[in-house]
Protein backbone atom coordinates (compact mmCIF):
# COMPACT_ATOMS: atom_id res chain seq x y z
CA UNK A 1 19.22 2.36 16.52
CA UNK A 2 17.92 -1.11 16.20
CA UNK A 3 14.48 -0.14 16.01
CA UNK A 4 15.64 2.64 13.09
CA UNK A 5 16.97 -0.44 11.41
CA UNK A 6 13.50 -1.92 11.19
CA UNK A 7 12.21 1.01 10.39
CA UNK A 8 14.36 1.93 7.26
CA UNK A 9 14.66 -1.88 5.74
CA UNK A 10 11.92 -2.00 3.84
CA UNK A 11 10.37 0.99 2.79
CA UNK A 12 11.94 1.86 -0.59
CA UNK A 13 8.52 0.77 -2.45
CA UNK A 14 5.56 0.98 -1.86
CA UNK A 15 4.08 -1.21 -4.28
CA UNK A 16 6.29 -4.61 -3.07
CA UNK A 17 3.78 -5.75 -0.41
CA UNK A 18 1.00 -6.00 -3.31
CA UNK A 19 -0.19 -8.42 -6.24
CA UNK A 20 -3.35 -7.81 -7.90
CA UNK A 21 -5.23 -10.52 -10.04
CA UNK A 22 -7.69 -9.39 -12.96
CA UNK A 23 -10.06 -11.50 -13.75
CA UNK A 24 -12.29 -10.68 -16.88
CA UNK A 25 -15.22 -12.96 -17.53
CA UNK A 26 -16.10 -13.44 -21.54
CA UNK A 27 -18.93 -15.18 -22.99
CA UNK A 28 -16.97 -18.26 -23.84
CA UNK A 29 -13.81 -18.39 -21.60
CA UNK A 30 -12.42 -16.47 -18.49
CA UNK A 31 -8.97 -14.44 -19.01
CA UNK A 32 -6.82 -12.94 -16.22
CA UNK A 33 -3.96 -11.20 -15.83
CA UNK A 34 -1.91 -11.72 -12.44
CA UNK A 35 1.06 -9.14 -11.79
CA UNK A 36 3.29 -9.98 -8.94
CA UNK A 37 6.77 -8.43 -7.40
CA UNK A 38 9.86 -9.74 -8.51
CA UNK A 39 11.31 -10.09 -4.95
CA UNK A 40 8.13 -12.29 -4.04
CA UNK A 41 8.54 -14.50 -7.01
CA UNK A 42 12.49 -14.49 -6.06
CA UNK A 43 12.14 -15.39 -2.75
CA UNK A 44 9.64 -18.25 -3.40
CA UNK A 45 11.76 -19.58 -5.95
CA UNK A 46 15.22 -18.94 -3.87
CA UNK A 47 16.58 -16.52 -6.86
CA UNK A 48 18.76 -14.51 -4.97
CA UNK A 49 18.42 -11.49 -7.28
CA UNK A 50 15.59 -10.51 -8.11
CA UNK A 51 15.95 -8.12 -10.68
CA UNK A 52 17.47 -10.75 -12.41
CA UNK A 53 13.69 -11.99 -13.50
CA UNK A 54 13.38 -8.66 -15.52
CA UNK A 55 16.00 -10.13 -17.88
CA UNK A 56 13.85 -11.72 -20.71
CA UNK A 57 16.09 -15.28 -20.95
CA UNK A 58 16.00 -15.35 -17.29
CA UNK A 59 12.30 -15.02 -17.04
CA UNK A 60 12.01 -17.53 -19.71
CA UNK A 61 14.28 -19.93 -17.98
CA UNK A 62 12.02 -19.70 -14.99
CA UNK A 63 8.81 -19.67 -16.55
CA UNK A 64 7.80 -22.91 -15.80
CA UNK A 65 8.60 -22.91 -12.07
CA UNK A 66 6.36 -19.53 -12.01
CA UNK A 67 3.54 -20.98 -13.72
CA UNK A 68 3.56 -24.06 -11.46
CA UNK A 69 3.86 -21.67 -8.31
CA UNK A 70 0.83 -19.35 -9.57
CA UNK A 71 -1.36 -22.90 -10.23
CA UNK A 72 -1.18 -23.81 -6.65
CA UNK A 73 -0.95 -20.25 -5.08
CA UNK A 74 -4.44 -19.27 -7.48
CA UNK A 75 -7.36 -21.52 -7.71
CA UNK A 76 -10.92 -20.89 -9.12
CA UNK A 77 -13.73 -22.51 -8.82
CA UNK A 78 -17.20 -22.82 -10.13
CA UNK A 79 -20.53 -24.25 -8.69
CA UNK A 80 -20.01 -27.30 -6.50
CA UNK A 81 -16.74 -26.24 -5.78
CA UNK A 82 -15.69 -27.31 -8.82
CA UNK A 83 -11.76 -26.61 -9.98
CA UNK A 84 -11.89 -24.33 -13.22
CA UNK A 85 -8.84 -25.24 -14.97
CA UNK A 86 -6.31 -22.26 -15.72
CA UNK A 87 -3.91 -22.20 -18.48
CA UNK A 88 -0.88 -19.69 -17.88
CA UNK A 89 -0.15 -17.85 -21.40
CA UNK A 90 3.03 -15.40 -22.16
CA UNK A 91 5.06 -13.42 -18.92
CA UNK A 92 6.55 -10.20 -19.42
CA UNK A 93 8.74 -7.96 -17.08
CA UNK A 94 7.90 -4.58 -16.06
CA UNK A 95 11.30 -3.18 -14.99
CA UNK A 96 9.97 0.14 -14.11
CA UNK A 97 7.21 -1.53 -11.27
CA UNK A 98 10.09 -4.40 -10.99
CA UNK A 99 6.83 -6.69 -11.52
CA UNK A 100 6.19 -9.71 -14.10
CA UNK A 101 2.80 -9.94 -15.43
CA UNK A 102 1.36 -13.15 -16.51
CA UNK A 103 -1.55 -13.83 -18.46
CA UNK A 104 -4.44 -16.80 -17.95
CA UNK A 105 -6.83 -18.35 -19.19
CA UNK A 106 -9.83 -21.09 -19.09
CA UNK A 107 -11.63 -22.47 -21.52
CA UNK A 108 -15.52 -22.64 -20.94
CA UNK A 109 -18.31 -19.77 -20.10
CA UNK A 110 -17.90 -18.44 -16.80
CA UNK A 111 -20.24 -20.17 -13.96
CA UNK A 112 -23.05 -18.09 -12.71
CA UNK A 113 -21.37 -18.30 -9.34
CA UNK A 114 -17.23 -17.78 -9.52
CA UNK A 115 -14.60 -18.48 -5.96
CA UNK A 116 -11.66 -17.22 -5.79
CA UNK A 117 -8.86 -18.16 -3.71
CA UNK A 118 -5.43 -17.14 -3.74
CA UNK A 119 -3.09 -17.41 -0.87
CA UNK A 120 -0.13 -16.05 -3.48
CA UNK A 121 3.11 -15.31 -0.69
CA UNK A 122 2.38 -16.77 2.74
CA UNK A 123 6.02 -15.95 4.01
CA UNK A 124 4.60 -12.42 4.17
CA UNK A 125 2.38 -11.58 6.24
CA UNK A 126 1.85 -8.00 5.38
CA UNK A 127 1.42 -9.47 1.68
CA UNK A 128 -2.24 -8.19 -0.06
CA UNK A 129 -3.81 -9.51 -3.05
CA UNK A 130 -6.45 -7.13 -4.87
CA UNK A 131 -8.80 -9.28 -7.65
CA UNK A 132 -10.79 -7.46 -9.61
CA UNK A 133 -13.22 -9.00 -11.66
CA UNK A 134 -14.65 -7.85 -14.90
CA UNK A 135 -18.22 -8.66 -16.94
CA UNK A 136 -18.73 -7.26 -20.76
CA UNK A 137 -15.46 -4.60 -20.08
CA UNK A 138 -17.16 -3.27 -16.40
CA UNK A 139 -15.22 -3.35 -13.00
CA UNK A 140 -18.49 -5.45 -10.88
CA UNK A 141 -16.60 -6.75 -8.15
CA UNK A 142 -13.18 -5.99 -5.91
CA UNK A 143 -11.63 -8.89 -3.51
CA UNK A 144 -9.25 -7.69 -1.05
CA UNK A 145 -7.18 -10.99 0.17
CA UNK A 146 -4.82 -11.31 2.94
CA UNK A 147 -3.23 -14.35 4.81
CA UNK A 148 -6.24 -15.30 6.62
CA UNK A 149 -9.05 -14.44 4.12
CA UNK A 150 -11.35 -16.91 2.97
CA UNK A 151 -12.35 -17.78 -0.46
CA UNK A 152 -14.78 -15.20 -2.01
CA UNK A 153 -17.74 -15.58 -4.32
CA UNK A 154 -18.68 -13.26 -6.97
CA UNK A 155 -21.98 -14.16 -9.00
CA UNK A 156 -22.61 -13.49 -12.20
CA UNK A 157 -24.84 -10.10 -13.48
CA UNK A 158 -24.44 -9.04 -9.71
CA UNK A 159 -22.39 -5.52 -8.58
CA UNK A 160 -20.47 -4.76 -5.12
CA UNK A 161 -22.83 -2.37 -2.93
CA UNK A 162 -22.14 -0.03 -0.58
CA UNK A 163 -21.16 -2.60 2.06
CA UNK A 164 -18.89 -4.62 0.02
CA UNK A 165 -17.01 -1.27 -1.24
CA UNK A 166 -16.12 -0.56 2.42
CA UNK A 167 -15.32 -3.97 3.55
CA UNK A 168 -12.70 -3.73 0.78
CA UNK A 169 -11.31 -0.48 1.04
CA UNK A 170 -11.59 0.41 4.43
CA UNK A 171 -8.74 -2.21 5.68
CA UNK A 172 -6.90 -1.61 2.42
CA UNK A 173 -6.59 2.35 3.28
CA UNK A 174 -5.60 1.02 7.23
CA UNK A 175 -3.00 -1.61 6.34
CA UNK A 176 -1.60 0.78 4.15
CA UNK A 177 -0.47 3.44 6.53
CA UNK A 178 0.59 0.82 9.00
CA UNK A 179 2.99 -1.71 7.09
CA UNK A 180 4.45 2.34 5.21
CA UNK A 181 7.20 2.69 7.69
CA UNK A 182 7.87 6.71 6.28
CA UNK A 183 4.15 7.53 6.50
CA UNK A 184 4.17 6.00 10.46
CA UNK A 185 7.95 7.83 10.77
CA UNK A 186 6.01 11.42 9.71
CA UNK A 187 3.66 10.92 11.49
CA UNK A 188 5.31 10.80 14.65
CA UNK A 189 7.91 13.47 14.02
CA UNK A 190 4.79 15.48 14.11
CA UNK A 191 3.86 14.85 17.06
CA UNK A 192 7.17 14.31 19.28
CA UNK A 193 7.19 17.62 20.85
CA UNK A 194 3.57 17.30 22.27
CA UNK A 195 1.71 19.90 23.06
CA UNK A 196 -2.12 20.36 23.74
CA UNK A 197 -4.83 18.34 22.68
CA UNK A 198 -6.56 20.90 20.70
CA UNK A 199 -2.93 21.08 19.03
CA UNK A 200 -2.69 17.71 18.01
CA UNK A 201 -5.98 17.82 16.59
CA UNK A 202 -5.10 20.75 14.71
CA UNK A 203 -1.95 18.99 13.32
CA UNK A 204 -4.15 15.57 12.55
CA UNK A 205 -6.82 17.48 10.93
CA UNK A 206 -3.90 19.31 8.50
CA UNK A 207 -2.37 16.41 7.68
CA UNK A 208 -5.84 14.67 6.72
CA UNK A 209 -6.89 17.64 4.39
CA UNK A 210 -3.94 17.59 2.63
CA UNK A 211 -3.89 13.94 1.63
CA UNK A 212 -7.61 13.39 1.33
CA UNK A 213 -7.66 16.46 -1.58
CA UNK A 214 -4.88 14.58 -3.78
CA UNK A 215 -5.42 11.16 -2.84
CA UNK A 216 -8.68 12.00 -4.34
CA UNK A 217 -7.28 13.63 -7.41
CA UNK A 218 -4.39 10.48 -8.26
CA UNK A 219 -6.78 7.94 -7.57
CA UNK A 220 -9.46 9.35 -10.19
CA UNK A 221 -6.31 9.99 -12.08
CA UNK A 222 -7.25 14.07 -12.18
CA UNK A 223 -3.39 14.44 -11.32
CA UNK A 224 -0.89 11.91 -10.55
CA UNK A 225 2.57 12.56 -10.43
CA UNK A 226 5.31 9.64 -10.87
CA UNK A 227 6.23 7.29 -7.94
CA UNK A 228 9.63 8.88 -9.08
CA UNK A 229 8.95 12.22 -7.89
CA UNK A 230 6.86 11.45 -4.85
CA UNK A 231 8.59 8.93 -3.04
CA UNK A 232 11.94 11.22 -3.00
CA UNK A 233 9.68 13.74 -1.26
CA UNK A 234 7.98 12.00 1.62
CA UNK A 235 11.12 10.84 2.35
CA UNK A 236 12.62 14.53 2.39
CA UNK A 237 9.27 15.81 4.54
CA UNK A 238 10.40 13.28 7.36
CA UNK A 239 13.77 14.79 7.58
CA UNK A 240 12.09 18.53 7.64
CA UNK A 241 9.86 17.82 10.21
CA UNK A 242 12.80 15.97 12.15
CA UNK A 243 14.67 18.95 11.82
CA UNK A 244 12.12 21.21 12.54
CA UNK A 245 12.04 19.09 16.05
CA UNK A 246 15.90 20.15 16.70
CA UNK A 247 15.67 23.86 15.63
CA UNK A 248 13.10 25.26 17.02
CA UNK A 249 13.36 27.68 20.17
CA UNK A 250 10.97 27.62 23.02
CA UNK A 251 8.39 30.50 22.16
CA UNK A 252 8.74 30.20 18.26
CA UNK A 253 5.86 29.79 16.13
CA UNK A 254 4.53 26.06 15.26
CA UNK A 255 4.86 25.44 11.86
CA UNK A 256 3.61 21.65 12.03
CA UNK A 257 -0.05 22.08 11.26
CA UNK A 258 1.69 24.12 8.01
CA UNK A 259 4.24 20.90 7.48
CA UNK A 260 1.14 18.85 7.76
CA UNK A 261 -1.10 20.13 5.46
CA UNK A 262 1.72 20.53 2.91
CA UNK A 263 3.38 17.67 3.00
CA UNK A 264 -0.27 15.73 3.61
CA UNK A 265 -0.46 16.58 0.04
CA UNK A 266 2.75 15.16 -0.69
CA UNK A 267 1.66 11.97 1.00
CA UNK A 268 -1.72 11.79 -0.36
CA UNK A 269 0.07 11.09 -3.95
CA UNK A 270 1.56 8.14 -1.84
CA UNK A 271 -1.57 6.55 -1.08
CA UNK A 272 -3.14 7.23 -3.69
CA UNK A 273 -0.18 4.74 -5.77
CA UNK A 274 -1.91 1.28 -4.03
CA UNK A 275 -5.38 2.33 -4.92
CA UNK A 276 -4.60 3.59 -8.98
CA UNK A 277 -3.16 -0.13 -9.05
CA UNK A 278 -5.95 -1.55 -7.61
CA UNK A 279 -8.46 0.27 -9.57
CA UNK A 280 -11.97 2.16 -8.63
CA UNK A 281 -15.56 0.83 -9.87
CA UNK A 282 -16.88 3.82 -11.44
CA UNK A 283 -20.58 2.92 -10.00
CA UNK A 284 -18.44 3.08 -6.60
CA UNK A 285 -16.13 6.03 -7.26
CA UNK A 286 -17.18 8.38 -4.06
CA UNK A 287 -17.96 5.29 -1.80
CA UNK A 288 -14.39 3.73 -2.87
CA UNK A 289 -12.81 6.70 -1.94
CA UNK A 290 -14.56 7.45 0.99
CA UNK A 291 -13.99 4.01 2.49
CA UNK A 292 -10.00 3.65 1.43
CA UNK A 293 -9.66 7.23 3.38
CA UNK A 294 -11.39 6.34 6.38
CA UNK A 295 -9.29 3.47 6.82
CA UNK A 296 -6.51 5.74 6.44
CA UNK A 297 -7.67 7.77 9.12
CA UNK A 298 -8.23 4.68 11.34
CA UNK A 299 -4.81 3.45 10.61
CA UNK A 300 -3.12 6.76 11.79
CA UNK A 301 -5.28 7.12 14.54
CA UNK A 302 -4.27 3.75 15.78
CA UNK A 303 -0.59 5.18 15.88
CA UNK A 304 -1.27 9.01 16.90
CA UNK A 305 -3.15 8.21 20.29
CA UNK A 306 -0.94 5.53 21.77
CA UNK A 307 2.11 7.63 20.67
CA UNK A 308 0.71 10.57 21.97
CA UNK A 309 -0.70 9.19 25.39
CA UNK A 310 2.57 7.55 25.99
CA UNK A 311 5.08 10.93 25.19
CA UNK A 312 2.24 12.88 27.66
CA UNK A 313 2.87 10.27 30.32
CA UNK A 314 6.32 10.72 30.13
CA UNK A 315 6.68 14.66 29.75
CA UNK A 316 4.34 14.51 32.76
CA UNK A 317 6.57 12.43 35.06
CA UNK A 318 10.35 12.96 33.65
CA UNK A 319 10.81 16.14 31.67
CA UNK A 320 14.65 15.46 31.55
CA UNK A 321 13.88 12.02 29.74
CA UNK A 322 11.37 13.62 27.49
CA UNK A 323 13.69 16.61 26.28
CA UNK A 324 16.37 13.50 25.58
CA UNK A 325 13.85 11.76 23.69
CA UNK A 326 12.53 14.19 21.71
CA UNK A 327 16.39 15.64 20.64
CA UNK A 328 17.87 11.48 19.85
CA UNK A 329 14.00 10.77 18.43
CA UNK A 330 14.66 13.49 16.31
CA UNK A 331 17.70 12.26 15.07
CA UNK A 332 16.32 9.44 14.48
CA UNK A 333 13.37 10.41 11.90
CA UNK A 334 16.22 12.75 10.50
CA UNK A 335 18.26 9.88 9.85
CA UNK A 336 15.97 7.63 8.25
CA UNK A 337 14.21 10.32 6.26
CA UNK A 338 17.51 10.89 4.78
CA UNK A 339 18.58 7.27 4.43
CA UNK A 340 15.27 6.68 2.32
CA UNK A 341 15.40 9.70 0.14
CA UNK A 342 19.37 8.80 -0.64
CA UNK A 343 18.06 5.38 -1.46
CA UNK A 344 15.50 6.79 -3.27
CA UNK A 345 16.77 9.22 -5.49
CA UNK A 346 19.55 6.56 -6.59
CA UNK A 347 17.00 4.43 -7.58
CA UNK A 348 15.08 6.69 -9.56
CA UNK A 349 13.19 4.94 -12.75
């Protein structure tokens, strides 16, 4: 129950383990616009509610300690290593992404070569930072940061290749099924009662198609329903599949490749929330998506086979302790499945 208590913690949102930077590079000035989570900026600050920074007087009263926490956290810099100077404009609250967005600016034509750094919320360590940067209105180049990254260089008149796209995206799509504690939770409900290899695969592959066709349709914006309505869901497809685990009688049919496949659609609307945010370089569209969903794959993969080699270890040497597992894992998916979409459906925006 301990480990369930992990598990169920923090996984209302997924959006909270984000900030994204825009940087848009004008003839005579550079402009941004950095949106951040209001329990990051709470925390940093020692606010102890956070939604308290959605209140306009609130945010105002706090502005300046904001500002002076986003000058040290962001830093550019032009040839030389010179410091480019950033002046922090007007904040606004978006209650419904419980994010502030500030706006910046500096004064001078952008270098021909631009570094970024940003280290924004070290006590993280799951915390991301997507930059985008913009020339003349087009999306040229995507920085993915995380606690250890490096500064990056993007240089003026030049476009992210093919190489770039999936250094970007393909640890982006990874870390994102591995810090979503209901996408890991599914996952293994799938796969708790075993069964051959060529079953598993089957179950894998299901779960794959479904999320790859409407990750692919959100992210190009084709279809994308509210966080609202999703997250509600894949909460409500880990209790069914938990369920599923409990009811069924030896001999029955196997309806998990048919609860993967389905409710991989569901999910795929998940995944797909991170990358809309993040935004996809039109020259880059198939390569973007491509890369983001083979990190996806990689990241489930890194939980299916341990999972799986471990649970045939064990049905293999102690049946008894297997059939125990599988009936209190069970009711353990069914509980937090139900915990999240309770949690979720009361928060509803």
């Amino acid at each position: 129950m301990a480990a369930l208590a992990v598990f169920v913690s923090p996984a209302s949102a997924h959006p909270a383990p984000y900030s994204y930077l825009d940087v848009r590079l004008q003839d005579q000035h550079i402009e941004g616009t950095l949106s951040v989570h209001t329990n990051d900026v709470a925390h940093e600050l020692g606010i102890e509610e956070p939604s308290s920074l959605l209140d306009e007087r609130v945010l105002a009263s706090q502005y300046s300690k904001i500002t002076a926490l986003m000058q040290r956290r962001v830093t550019l810099h032009g040839e030389g290593g010179q410091d480019i100077p950033m002046e922090f404009g007007a904040i606004s609250a978006s209650p419904s992404e419980d994010a502030l967005h500030l706006q910046l600016r500096a004064s001078g034509p952008p270098p021909p070569a631009l570094t970024v750094d940003t280290d924004l919320f070290p006590y993280d360590p799951a915390h991301q930072t997507f930059v985008n940067i913009y020339e003349g209105g087009d999306l040229r180049q995507q920085f993915l940061f995380n606690a250890d990254s490096a500064a990056q260089t993007h240089y003026a008149g030049t476009a992210a290749g093919v190489a770039a796209v999936f250094a970007t995206f393909v640890p982006s799509g990874a870390h994102h099924v591995l810090i979503g504690p209901d996408h890991v939770l599914f996952l293994i409900g799938l796969i708790l009662l075993g069964g051959s290899l060529r079953r598993l695969a089957i179950i894998v592959t299901a779960f794959t198609l479904g999320h790859s066709v409407t990750l692919a349709l959100a992210a190009t914006g084709t279809f994308a329903p509210p966080a609202w309505l999703i997250e509600p869901l894949i909460a409500l497809s880990i209790v069914i599949v938990g369920a599923d685990n409990l009811l069924r009688k030896d001999g029955q049919r196997d309806l998990r490749p048919y609860f993967a496949l389905f409710f991989g659609l569901i999910h795929g609307f998940g995944f797909a929330f991170v990358l809309r945010e993040f935004g996809l370089p039109d020259g880059n569209l198939a390569w973007s998506l491509l890369a983001f969903n083979i990190g996806v794959e990689l990241g489930q993969l890194a939980i299916v086979i341990p999972v799986a080699l471990a649970l045939a270890w064990l049905r293999g040497r102690a049946p008894v302790a297997m059939k125990r597992l599988v009936i209190g894992g069970s009711l353990a998916v069914i509980l937090a499945g139900a915990y999240w979409f309770v949690d979720r459906v009361l928060n509803l925006a």
